[in-house]
Every structure is written in C-alpha cells, then in structure tokens.
N, C-alpha and C. Protein backbone atom coordinates (compact mmCIF):
# COMPACT_ATOMS: atom_id res chain seq x y z
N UNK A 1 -61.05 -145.20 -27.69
CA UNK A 1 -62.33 -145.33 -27.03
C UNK A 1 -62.14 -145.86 -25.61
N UNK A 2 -61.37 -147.12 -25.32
CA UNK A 2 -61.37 -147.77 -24.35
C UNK A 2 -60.48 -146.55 -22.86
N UNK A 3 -59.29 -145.73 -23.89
CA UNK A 3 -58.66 -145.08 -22.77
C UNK A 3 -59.61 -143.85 -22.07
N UNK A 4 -60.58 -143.35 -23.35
CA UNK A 4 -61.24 -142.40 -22.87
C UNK A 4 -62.64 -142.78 -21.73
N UNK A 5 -62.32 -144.13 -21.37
CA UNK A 5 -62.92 -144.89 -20.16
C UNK A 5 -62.35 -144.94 -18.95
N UNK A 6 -60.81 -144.73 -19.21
CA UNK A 6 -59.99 -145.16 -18.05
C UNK A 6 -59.09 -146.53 -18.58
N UNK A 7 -59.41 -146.81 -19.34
CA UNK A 7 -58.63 -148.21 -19.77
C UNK A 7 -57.17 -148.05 -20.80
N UNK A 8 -55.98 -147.52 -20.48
CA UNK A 8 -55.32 -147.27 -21.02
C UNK A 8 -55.01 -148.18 -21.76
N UNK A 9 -54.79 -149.72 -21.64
CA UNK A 9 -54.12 -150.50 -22.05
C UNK A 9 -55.03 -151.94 -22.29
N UNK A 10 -55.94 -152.28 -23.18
CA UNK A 10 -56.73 -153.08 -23.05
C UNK A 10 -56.54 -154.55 -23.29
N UNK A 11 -55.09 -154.40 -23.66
CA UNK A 11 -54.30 -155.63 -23.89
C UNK A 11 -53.68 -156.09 -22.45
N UNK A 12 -53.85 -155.12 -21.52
CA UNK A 12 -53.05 -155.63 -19.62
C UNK A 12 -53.98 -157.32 -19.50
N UNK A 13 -53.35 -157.91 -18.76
CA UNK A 13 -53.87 -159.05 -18.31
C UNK A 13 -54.95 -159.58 -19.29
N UNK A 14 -54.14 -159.82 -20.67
CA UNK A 14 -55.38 -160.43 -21.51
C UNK A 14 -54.47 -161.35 -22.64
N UNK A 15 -54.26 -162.83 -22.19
CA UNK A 15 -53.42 -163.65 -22.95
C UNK A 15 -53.80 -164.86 -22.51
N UNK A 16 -53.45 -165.50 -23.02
CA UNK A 16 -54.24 -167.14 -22.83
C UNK A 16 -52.59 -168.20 -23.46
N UNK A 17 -52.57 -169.82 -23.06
CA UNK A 17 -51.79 -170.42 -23.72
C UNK A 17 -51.62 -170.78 -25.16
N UNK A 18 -50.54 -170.07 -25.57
CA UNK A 18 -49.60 -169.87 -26.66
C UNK A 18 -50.03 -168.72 -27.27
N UNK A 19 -50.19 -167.42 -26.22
CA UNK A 19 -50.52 -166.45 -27.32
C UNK A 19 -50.51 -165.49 -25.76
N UNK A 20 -49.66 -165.14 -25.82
CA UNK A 20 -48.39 -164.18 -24.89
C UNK A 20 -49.60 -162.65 -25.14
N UNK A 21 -49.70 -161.48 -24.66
CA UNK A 21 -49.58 -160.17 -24.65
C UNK A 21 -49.04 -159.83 -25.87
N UNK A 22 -47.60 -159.72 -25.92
CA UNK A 22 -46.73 -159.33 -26.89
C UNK A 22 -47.65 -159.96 -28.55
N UNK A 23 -47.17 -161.59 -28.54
CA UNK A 23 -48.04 -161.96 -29.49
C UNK A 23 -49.09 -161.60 -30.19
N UNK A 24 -49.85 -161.26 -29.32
CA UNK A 24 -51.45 -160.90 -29.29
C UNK A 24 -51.25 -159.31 -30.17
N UNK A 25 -50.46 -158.42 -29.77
CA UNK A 25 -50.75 -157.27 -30.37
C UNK A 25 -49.99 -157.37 -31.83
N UNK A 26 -48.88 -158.48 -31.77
CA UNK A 26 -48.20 -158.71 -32.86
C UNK A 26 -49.50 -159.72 -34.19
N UNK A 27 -50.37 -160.51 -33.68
CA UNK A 27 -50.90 -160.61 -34.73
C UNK A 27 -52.70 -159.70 -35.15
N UNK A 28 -52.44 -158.71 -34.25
CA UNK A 28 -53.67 -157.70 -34.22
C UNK A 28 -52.88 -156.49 -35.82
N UNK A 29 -51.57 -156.49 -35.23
CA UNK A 29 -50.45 -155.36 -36.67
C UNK A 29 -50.52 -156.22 -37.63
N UNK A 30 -50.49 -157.97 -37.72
CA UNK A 30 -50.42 -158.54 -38.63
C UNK A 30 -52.06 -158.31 -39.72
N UNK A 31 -52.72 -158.62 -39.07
CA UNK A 31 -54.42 -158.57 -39.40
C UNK A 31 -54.61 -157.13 -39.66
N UNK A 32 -54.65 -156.40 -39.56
CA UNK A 32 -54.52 -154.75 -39.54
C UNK A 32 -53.88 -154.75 -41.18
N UNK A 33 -52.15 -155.09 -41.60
CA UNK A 33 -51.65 -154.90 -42.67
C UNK A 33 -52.62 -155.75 -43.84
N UNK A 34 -52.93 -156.57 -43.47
CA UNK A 34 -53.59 -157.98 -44.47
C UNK A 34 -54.52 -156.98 -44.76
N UNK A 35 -56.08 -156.61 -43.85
CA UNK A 35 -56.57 -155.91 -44.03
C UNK A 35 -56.53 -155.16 -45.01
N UNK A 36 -55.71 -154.06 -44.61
CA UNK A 36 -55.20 -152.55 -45.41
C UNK A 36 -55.18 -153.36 -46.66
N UNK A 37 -54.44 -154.18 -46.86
CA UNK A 37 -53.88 -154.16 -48.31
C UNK A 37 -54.56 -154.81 -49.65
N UNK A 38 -55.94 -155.68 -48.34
CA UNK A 38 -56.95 -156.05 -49.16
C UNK A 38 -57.81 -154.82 -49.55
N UNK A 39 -58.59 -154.10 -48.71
CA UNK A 39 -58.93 -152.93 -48.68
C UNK A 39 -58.69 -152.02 -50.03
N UNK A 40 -57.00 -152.16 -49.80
CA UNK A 40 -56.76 -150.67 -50.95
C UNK A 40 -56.71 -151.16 -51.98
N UNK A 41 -57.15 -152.39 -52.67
CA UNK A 41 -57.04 -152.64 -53.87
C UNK A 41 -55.53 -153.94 -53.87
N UNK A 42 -55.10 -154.08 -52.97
CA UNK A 42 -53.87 -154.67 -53.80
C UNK A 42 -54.28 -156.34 -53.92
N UNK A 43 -53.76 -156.97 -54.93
CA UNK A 43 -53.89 -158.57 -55.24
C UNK A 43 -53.48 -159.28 -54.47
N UNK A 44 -54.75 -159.71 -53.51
CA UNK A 44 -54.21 -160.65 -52.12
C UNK A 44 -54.88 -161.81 -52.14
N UNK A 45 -54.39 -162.94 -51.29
CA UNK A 45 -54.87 -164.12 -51.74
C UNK A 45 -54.63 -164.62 -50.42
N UNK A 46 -55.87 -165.12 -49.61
CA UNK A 46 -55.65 -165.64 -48.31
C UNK A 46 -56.28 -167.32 -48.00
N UNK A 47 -55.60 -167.83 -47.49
CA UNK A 47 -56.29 -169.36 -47.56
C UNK A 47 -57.23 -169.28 -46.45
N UNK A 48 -57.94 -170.23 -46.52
CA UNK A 48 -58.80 -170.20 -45.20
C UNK A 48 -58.71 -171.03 -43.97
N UNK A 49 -56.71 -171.41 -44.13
CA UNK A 49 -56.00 -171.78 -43.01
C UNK A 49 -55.83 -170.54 -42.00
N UNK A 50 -56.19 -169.35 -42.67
CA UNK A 50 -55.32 -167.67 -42.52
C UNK A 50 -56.45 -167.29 -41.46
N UNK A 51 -57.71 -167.13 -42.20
CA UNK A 51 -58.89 -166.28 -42.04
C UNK A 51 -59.47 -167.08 -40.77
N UNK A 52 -59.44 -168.50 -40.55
CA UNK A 52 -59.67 -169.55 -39.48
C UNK A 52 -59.37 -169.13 -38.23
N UNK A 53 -57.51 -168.85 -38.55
CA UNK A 53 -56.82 -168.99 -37.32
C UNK A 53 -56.84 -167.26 -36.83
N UNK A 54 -57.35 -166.31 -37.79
CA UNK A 54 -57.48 -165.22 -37.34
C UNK A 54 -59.01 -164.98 -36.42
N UNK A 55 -59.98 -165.98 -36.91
CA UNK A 55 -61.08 -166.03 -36.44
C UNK A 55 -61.05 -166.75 -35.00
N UNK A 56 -60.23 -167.20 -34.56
CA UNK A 56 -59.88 -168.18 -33.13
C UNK A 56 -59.15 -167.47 -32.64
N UNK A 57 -58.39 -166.53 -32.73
CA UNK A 57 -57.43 -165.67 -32.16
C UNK A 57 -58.46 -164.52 -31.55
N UNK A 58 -59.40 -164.30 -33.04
CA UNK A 58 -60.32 -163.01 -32.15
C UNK A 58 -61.11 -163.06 -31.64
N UNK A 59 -61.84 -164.64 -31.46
CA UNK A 59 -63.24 -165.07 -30.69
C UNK A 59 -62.65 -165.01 -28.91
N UNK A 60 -61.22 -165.62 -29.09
CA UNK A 60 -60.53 -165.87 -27.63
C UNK A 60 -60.27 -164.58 -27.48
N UNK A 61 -59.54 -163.67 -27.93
CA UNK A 61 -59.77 -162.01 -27.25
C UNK A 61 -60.85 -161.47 -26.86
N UNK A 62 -62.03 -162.19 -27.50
CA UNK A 62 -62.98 -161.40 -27.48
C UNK A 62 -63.86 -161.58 -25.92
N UNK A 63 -63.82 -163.03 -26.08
CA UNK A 63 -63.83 -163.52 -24.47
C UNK A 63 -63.02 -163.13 -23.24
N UNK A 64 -61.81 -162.80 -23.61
CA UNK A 64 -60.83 -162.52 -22.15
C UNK A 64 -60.86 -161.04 -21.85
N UNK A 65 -61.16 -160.15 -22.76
CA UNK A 65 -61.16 -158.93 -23.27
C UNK A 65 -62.66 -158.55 -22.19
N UNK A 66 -63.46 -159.55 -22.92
CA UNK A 66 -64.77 -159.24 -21.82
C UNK A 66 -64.80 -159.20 -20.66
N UNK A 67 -63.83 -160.36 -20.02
CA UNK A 67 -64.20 -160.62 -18.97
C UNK A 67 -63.00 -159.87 -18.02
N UNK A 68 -61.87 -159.25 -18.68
CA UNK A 68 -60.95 -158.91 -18.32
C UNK A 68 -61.60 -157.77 -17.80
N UNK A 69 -62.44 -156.57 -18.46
CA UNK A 69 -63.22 -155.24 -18.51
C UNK A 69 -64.43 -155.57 -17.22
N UNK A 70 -65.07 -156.75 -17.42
CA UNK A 70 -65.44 -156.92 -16.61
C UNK A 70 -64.97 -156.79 -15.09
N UNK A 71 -64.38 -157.17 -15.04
CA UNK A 71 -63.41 -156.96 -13.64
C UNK A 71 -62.84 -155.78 -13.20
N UNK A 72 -62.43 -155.02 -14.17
CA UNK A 72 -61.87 -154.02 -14.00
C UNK A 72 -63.05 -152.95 -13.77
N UNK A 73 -63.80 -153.41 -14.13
CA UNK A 73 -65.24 -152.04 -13.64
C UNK A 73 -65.98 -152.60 -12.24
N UNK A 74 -65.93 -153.67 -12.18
CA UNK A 74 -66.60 -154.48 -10.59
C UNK A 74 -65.16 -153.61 -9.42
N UNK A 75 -63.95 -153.78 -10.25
CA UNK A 75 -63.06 -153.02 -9.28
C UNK A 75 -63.12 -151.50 -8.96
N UNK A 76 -63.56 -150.66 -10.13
CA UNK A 76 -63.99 -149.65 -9.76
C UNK A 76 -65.05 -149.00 -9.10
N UNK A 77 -66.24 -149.99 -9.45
CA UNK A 77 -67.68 -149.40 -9.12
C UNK A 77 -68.96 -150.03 -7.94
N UNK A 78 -67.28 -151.67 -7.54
CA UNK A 78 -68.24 -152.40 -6.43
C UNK A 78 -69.38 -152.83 -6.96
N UNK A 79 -69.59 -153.01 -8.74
CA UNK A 79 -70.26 -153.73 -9.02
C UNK A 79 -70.00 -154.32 -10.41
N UNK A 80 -70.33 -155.87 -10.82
CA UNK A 80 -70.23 -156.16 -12.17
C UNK A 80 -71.57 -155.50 -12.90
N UNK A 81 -70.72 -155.19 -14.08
CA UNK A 81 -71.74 -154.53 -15.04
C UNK A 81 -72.42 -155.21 -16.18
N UNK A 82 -72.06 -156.55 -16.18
CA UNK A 82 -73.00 -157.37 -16.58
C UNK A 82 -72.53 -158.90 -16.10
C-alpha cells in the first residue's frame, strides 16, 4: 500500500532508542510468526510481559511512522497533510 504511494520503504528514518531499524523489522517477523501460529490453531501461550512490550513497540511506530510520512509528503507537496 505504502509503496504504491511512493513510499518504498516505510521503515527509512523510523527508530527511536533501543530499537534500531534493523530491530524494528526484526520484531514486526517476530509478531507476524506469534500471530500466524495463534491464528492457525496451534497451542500458544503468551504472557502479558509479551503482548505489553509488543503493544509499546507498536504505539512508538505508530507515532514515528506518522510523523515520519508526515514529512515526507510536506517534502513532496509544500504542504503538511495533517
């Protein structure tokens, strides 16, 4: 969705302290497998040390992510779009 905007890479310039780029997509594959495997039926068991720290990982993407897009369209269009 995001490339068919122009945004090839929506992870560029979007990392915060102790949670690198690299990191970031490494626990997006982590959350993704957990997912799946809850999903397809298999016997999973997650503490809510798990589901916490996945929930703080994606509130802070969700913020830098915004504001990252943000910028990147004020750079294209000479204006912020919200």
């Amino acid at each position: 969705m995001f490339g068919a905007l122009g945004f090839e890479d929506i992870f560029q310039g979007v990392s915060w302290q102790k949670m690198s780029t690299p990191a970031l997509r490494k626990k997006l594959q982590d959350f993704n497998t957990l997912r799946n495997r809850i999903v397809h039926g298999k016997d999973e068991r997650v503490r809510k040390q798990v589901v916490v720290n996945y929930l703080s990982v994606w509130r802070n993407f969700a913020i830098r992510l915004d504001a990252n897009l943000r910028s990147r369209i004020r750079d294209v269009t000479g204006v912020h779009p919200w």
